[in-house]
N, C-alpha and C. Protein backbone atom coordinates (compact mmCIF):
# COMPACT_ATOMS: atom_id res chain seq x y z
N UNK A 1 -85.93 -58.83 65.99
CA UNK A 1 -85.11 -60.02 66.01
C UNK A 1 -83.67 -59.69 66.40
N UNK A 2 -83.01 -58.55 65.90
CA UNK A 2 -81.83 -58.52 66.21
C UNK A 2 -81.58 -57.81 67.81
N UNK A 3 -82.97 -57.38 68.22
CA UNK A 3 -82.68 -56.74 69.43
C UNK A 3 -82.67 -57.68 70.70
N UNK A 4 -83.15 -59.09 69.81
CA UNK A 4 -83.45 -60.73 70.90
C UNK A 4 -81.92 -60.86 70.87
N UNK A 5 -81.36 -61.03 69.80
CA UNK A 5 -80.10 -61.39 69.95
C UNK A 5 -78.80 -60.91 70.43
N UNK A 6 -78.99 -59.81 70.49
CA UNK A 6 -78.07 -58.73 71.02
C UNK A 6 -78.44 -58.69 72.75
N UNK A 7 -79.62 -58.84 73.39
CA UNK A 7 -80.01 -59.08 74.31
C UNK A 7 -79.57 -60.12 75.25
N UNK A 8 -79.68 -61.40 73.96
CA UNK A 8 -78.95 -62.61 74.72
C UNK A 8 -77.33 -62.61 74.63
N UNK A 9 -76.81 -62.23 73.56
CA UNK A 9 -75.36 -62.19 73.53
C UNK A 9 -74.77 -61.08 75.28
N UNK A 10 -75.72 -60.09 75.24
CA UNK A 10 -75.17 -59.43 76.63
C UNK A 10 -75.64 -60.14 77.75
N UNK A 11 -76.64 -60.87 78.08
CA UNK A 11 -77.21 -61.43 79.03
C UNK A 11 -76.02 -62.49 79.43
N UNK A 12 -75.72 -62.80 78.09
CA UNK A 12 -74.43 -64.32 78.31
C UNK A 12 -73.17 -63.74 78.75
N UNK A 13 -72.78 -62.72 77.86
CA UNK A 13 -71.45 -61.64 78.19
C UNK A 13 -71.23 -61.68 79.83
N UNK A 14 -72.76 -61.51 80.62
CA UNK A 14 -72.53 -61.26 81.75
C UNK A 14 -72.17 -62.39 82.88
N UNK A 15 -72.24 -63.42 82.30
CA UNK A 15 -72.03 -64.86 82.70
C UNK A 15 -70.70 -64.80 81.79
N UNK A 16 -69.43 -65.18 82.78
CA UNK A 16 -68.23 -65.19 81.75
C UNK A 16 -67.95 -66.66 81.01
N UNK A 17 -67.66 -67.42 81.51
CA UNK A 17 -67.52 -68.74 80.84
C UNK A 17 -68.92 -69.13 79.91
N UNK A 18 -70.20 -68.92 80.07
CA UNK A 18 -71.22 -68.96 79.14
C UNK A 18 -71.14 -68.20 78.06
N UNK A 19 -70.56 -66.75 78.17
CA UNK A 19 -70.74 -65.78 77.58
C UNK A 19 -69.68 -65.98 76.58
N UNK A 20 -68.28 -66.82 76.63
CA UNK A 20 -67.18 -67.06 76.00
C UNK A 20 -67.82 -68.14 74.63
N UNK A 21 -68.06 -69.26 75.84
CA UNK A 21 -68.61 -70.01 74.74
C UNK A 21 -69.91 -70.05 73.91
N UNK A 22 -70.71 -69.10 74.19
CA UNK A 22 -71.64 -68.65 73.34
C UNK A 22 -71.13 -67.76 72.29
N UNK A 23 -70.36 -67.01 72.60
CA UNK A 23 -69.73 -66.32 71.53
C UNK A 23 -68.94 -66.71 70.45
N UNK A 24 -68.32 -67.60 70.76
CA UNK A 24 -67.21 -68.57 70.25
C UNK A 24 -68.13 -69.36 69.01
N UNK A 25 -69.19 -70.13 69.95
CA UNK A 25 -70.08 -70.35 68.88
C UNK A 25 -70.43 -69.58 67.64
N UNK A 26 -70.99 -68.77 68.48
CA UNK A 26 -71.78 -67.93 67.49
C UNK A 26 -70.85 -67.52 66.00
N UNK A 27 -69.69 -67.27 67.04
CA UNK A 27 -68.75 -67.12 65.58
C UNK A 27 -68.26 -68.17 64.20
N UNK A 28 -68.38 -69.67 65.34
CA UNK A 28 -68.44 -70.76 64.38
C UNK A 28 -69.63 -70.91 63.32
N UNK A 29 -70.74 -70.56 64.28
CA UNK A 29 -71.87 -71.18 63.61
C UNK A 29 -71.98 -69.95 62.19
N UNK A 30 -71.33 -68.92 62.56
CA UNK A 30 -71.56 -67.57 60.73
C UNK A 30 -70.84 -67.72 60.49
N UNK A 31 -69.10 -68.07 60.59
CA UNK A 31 -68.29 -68.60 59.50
C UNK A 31 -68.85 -69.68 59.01
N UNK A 32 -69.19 -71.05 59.63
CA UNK A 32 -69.47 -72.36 58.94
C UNK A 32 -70.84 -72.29 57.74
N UNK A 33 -72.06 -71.69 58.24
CA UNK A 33 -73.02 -71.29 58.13
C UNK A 33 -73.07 -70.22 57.10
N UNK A 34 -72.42 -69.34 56.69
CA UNK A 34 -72.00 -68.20 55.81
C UNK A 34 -71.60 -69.39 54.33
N UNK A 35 -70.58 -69.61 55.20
CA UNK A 35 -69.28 -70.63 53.54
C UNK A 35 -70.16 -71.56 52.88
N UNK A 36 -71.02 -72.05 53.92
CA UNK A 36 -72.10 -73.12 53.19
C UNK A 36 -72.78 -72.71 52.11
N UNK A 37 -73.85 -71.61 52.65
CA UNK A 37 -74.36 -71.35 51.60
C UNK A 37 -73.89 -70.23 50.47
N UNK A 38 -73.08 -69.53 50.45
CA UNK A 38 -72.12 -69.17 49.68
C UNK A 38 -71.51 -69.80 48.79
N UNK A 39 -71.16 -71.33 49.33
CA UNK A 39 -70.55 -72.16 48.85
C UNK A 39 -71.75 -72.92 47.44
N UNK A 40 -73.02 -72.78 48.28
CA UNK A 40 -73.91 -73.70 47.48
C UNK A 40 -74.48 -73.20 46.92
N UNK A 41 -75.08 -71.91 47.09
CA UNK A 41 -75.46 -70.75 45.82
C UNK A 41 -74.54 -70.57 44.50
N UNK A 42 -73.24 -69.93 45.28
CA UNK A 42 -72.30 -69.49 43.87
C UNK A 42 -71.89 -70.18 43.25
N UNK A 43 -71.41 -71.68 42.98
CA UNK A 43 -70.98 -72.31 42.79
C UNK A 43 -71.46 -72.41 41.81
N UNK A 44 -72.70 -72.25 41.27
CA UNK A 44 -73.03 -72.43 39.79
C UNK A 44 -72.58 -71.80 39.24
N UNK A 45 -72.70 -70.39 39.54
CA UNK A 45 -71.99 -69.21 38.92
C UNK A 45 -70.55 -69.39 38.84
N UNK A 46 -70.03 -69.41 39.80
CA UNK A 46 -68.50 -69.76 40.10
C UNK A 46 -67.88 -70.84 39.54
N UNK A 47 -67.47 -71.74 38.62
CA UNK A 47 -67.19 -72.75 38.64
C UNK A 47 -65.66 -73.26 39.44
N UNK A 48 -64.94 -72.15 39.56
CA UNK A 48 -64.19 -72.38 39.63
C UNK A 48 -63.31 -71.91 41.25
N UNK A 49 -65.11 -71.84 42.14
CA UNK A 49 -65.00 -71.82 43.37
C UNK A 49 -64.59 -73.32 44.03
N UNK A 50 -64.20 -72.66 45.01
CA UNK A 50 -63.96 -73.95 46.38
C UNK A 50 -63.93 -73.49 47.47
N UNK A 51 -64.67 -74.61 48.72
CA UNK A 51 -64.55 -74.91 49.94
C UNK A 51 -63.74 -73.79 50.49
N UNK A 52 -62.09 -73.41 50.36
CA UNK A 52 -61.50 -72.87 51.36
C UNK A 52 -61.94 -71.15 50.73
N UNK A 53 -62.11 -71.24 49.48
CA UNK A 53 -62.82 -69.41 49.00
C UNK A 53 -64.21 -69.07 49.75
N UNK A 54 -64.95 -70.13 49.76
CA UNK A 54 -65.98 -69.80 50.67
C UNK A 54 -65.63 -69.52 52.33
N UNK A 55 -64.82 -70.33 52.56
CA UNK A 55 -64.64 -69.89 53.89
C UNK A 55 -63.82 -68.72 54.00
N UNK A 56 -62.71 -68.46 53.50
CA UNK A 56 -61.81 -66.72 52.91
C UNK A 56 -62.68 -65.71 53.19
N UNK A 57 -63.95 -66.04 52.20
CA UNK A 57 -65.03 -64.97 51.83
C UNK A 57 -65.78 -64.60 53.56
N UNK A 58 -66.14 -65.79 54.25
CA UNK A 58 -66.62 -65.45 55.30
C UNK A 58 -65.35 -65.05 56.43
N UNK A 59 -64.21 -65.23 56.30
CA UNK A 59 -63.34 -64.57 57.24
C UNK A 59 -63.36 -63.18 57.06
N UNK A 60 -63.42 -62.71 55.74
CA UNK A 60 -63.20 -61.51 55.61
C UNK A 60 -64.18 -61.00 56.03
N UNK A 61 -65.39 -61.22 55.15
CA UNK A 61 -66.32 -60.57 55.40
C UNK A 61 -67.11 -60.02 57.03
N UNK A 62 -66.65 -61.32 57.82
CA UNK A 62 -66.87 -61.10 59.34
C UNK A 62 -65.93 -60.28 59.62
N UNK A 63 -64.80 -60.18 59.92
CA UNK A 63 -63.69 -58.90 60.33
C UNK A 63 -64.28 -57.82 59.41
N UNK A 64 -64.79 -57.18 58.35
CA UNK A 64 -65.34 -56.29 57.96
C UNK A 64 -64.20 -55.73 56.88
N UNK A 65 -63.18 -56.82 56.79
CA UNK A 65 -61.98 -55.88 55.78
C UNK A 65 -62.59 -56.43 54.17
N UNK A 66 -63.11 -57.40 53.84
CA UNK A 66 -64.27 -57.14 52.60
C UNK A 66 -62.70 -56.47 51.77
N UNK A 67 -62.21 -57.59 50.83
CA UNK A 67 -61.04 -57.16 49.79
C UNK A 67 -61.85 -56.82 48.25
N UNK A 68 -63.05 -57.51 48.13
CA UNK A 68 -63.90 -57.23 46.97
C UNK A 68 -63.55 -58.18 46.40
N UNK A 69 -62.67 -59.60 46.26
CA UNK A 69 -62.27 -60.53 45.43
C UNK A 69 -63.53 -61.30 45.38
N UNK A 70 -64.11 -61.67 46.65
CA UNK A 70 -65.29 -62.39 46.61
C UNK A 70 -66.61 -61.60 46.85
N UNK A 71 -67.79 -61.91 45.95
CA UNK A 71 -68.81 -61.41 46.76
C UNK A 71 -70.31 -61.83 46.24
N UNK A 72 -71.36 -61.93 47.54
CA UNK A 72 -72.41 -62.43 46.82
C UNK A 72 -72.96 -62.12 45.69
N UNK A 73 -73.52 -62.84 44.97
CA UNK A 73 -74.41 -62.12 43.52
C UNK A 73 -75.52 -63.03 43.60
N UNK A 74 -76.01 -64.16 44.40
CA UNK A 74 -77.15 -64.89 44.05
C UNK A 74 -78.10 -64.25 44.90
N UNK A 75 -79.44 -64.66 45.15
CA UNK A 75 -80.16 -63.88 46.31
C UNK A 75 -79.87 -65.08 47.72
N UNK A 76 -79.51 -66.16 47.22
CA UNK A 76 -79.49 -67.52 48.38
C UNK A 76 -78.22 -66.55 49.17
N UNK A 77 -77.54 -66.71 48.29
CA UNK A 77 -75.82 -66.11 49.46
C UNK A 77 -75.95 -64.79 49.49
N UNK A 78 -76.64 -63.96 48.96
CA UNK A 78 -76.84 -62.59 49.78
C UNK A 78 -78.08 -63.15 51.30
N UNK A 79 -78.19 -63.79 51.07
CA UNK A 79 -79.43 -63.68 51.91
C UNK A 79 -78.85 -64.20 53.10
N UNK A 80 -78.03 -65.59 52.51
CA UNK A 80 -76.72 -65.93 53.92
C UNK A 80 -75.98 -65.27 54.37
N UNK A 81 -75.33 -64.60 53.43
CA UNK A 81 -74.32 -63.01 53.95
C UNK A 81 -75.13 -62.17 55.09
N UNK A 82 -75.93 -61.89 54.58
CA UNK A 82 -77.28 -61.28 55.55
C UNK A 82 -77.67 -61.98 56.99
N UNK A 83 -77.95 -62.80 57.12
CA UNK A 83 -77.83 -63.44 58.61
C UNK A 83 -76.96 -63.70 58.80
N UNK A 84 -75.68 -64.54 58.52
CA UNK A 84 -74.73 -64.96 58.90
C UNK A 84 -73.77 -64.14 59.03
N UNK A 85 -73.21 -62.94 58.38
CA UNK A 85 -72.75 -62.51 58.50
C UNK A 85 -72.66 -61.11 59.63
N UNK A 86 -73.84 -60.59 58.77
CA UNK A 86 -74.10 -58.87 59.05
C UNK A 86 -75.00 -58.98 60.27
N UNK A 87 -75.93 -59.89 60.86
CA UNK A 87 -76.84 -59.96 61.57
C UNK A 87 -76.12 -60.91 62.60
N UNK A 88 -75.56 -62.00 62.50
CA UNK A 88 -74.88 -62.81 63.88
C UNK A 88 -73.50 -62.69 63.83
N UNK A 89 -72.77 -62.74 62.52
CA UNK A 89 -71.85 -62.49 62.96
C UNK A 89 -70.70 -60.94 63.22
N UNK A 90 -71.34 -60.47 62.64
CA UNK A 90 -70.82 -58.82 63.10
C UNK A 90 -71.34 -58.78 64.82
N UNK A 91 -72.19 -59.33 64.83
CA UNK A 91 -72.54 -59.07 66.15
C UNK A 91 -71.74 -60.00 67.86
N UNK A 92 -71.48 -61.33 67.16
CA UNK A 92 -70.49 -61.89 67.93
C UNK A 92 -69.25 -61.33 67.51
N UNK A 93 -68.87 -60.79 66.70
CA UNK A 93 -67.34 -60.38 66.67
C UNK A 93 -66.77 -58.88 67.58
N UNK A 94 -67.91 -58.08 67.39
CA UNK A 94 -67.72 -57.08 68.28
C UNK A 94 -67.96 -57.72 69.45
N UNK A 95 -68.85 -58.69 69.98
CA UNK A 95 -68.99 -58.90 71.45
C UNK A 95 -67.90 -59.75 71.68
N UNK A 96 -67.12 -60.31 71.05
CA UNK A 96 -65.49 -61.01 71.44
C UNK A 96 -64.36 -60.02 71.28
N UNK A 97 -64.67 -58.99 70.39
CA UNK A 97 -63.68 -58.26 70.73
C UNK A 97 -63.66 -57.19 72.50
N UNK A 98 -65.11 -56.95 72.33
CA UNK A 98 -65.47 -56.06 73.65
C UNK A 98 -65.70 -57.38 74.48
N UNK A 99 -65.00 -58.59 74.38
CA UNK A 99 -64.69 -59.63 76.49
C UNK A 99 -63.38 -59.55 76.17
N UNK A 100 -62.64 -59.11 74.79
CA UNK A 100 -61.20 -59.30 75.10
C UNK A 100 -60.89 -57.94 76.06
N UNK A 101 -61.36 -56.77 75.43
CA UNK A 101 -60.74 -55.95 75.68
C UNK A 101 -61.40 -55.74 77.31
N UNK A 102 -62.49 -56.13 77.79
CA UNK A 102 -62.69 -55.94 79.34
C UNK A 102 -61.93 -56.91 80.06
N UNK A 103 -61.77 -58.01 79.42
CA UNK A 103 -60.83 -59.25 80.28
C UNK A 103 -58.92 -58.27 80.55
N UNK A 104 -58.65 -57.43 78.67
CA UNK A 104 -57.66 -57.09 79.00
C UNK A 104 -57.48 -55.44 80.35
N UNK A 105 -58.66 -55.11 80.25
CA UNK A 105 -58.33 -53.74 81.46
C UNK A 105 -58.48 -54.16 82.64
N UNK A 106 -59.27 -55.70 82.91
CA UNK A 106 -59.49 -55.83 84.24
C UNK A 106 -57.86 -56.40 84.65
N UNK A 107 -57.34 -57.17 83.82
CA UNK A 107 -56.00 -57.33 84.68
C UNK A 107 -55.37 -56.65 84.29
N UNK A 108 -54.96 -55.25 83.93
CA UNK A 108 -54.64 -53.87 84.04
C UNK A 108 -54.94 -53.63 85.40
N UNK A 109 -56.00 -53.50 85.68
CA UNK A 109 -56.97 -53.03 87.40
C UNK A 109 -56.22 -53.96 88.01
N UNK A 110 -56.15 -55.37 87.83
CA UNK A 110 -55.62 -56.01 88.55
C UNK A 110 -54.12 -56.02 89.36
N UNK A 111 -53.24 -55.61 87.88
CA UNK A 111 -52.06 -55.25 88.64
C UNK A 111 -51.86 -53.88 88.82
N UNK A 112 -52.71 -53.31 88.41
CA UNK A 112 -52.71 -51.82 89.23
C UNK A 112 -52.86 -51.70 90.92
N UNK A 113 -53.52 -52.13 91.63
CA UNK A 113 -54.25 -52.79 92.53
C UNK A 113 -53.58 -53.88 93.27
N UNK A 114 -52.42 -54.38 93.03
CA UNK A 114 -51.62 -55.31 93.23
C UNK A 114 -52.12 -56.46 93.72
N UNK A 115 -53.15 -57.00 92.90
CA UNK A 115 -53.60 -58.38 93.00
C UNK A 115 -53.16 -59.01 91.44
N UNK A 116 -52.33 -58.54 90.44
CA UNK A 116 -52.46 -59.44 89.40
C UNK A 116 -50.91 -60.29 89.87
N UNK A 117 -51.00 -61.45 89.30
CA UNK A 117 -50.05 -62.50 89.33
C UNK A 117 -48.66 -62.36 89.01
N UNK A 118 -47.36 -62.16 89.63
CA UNK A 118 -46.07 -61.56 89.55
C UNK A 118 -45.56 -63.14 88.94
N UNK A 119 -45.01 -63.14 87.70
CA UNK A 119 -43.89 -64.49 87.77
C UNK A 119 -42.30 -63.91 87.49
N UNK A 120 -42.13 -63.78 88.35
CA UNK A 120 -40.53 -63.50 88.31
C UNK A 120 -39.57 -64.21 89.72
N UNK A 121 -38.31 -63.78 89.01
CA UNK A 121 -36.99 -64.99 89.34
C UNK A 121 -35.99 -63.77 89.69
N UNK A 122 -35.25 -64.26 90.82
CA UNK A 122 -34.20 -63.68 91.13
C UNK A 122 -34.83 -61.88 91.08
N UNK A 123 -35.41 -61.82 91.76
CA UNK A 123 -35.81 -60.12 91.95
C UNK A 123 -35.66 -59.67 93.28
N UNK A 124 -35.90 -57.99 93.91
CA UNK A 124 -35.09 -57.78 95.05
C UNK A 124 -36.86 -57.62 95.47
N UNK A 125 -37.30 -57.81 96.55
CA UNK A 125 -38.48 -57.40 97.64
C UNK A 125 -37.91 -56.21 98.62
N UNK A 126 -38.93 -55.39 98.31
CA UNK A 126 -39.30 -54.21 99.54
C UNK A 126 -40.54 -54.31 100.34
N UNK A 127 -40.28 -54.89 101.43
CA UNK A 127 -41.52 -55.61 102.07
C UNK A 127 -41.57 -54.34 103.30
N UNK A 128 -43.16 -54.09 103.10
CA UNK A 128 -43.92 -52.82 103.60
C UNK A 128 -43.67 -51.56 102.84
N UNK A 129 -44.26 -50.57 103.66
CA UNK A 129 -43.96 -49.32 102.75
C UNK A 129 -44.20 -47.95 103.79
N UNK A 130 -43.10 -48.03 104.17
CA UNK A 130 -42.94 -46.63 105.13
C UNK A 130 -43.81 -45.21 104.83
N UNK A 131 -43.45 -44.86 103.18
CA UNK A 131 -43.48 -43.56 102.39
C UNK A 131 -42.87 -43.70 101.42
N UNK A 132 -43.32 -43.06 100.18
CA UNK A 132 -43.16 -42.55 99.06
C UNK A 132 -41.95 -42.62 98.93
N UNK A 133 -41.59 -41.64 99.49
CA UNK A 133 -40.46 -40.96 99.34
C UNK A 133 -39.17 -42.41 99.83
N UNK A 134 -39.12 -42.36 101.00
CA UNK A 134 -38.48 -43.71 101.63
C UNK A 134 -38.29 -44.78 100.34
N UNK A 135 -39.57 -45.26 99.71
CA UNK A 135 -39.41 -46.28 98.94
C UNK A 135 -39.05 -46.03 97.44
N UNK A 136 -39.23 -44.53 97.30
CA UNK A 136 -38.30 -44.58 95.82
C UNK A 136 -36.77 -44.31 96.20
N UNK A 137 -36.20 -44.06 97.32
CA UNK A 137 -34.63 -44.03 97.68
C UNK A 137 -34.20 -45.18 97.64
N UNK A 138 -35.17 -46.00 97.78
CA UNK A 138 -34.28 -47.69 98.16
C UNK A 138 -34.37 -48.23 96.43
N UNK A 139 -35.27 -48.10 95.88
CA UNK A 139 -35.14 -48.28 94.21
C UNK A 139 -34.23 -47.69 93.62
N UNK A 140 -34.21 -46.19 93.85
CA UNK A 140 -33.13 -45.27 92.71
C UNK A 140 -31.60 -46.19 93.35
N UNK A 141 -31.67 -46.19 94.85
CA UNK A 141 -30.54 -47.13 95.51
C UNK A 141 -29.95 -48.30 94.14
N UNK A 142 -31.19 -48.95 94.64
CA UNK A 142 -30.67 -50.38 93.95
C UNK A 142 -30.21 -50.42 91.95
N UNK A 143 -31.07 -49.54 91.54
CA UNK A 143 -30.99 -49.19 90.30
C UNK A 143 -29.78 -48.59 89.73
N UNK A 144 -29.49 -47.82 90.72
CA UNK A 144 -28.19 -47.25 90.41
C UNK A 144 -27.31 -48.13 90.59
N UNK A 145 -27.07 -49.47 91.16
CA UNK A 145 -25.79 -50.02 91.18
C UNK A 145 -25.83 -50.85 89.75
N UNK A 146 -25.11 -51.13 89.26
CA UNK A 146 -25.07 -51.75 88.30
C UNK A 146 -25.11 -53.37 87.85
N UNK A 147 -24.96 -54.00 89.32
CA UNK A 147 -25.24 -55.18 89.32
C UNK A 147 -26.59 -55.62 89.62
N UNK A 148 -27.50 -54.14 89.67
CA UNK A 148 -29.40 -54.73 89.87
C UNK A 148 -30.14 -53.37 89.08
N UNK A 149 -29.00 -53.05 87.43
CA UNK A 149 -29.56 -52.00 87.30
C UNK A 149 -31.03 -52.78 86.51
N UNK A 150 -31.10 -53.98 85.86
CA UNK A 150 -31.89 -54.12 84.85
C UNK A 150 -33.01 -55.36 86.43
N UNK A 151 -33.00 -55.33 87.56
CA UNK A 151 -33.43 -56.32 88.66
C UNK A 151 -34.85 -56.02 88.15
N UNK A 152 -35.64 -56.75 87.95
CA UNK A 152 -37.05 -56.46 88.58
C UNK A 152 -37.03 -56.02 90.60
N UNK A 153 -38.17 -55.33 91.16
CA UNK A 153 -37.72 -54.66 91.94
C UNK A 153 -39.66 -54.81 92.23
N UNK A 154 -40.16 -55.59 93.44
CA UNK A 154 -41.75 -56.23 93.82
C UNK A 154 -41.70 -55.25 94.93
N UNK A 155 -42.61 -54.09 95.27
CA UNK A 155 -43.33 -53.44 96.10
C UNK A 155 -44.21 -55.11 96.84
N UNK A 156 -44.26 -55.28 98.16
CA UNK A 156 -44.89 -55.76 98.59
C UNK A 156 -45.78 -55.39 99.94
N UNK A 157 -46.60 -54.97 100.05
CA UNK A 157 -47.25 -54.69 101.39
C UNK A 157 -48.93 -54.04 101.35
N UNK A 158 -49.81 -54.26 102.53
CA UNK A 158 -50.91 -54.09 102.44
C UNK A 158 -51.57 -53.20 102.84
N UNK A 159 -50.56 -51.74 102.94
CA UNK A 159 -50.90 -50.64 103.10
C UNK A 159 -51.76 -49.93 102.11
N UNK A 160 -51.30 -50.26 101.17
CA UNK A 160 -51.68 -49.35 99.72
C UNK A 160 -53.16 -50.10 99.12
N UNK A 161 -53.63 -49.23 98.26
CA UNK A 161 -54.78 -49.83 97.52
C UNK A 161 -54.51 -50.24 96.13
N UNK A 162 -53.14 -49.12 95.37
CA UNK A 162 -52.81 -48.97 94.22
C UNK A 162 -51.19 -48.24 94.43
N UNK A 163 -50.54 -48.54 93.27
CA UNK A 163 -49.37 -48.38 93.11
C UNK A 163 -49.37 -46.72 93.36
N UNK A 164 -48.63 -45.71 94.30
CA UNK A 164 -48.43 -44.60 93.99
C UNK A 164 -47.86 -44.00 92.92
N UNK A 165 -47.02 -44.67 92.62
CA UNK A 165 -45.95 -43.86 91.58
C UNK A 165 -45.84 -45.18 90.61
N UNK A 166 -45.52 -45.01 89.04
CA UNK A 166 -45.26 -45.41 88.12
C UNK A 166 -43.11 -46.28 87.91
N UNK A 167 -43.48 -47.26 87.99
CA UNK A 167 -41.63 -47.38 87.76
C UNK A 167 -41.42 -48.87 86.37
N UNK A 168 -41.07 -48.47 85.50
CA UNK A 168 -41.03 -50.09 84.67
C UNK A 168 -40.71 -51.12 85.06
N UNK A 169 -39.85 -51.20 86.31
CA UNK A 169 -39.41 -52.10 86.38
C UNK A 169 -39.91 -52.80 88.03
N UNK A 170 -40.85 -51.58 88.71
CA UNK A 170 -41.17 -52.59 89.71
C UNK A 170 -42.70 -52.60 89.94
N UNK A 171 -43.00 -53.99 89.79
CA UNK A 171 -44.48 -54.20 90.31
C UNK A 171 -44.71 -54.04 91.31
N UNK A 172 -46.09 -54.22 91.61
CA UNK A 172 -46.86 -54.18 93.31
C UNK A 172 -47.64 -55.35 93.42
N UNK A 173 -47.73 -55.90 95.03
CA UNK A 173 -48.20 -56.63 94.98
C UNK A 173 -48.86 -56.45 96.79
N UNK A 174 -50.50 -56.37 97.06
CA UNK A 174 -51.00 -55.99 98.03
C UNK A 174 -51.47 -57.64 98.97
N UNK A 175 -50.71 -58.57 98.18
CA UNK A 175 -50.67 -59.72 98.85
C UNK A 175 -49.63 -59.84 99.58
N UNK A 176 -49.32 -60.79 101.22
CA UNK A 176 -48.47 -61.32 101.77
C UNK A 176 -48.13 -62.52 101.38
N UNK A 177 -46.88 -63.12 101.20
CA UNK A 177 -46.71 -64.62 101.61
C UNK A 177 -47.15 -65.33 102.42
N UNK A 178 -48.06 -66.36 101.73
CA UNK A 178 -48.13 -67.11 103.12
C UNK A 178 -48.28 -68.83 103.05
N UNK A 179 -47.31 -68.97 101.81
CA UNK A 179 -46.79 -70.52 101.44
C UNK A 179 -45.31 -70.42 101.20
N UNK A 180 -44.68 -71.57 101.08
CA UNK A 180 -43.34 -71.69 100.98
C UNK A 180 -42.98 -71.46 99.82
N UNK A 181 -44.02 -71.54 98.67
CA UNK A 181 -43.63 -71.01 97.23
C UNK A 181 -43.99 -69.63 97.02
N UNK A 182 -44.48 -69.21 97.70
CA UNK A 182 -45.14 -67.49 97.27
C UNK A 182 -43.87 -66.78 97.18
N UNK A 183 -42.54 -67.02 97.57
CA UNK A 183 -41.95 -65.57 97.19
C UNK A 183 -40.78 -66.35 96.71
């Protein structure tokens, strides 16, 4: 059973907008689904539970930080803890954490690669790229004056595949202008 589900959670992963909102779900449906019956088991025991402790109990318990304040003791809410938790939702939470973190390296790649999206104002353009060398003289240039020491500073041209050299303050970008707003 858990190898169906883990199957479909990657099958969806691989479809991005399906894979978001399946996940998303999934995470609703073991928090909501968890607190319920948590909620409706312990409560005898508990008298002096409520609604937002059941749901506490399933926040925690899905992130895995588990403070020990709450915890099942009936077999109904162990048994919900048990699917809802440990079985769907441990399992959508790692698969939302692993689309954040591929969504976050691909636009890493992206502006590595100088296709990710530049929003900046008042910055200087070096349009093409002779050499290395050539184009860090015209930066250390501009950097050194003091009226563009803090400039953002856009590599632009479609020579390159990837940024050669590392600089904080200037991106790349392997796109041309070719609207009246692009630059």
């Amino acid at each position: 059973m858990i190898d169906l589900i883990l199957e479909g959670f990657y099958r969806a992963r691989r479809r991005k907008r399906i894979g978001g909102a399946v996940v998303v779900s999934a995470l609703l449906v073991s928090i909501v689904g968890n607190a319920i019956t948590f909620y409706l088991f312990e409560r005898g025991i508990h008298s002096e539970l409520s609604v937002g402790d059941s749901f506490w109990y399933s926040m925690i318990s899905i992130t895995t930080i588990g403070y020990g304040d709450l915890s099942a003791t009936t077999l109904g809410a162990r048994v919900g803890t048990i699917i809802f938790i440990t079985i769907l939702g441990l399992t959508a939470f790692t698969a939302s954490a692993g689309m954040i973190i591929n969504w976050l390296i691909d636009l890493q790649n992206r502006e590595r690669s100088g296709l990710g999206r530049l929003y900046l104002k008042n910055h200087i353009l070096i349009i093409n790229y002779p050499h290395e060398s050539r184009v860090r003289n015209i930066i250390d240039e501009f950097t050194s004056d003091s009226s563009h020491e803090y400039s953002d500073i856009t590599l632009v041209t479609d020579r390159l595949e990837s940024m050669p050299f590392q600089h904080s303050n200037v991106p790349f970008s392997s796109r041309f202008a070719t609207g009246d707003g692009d630059l």
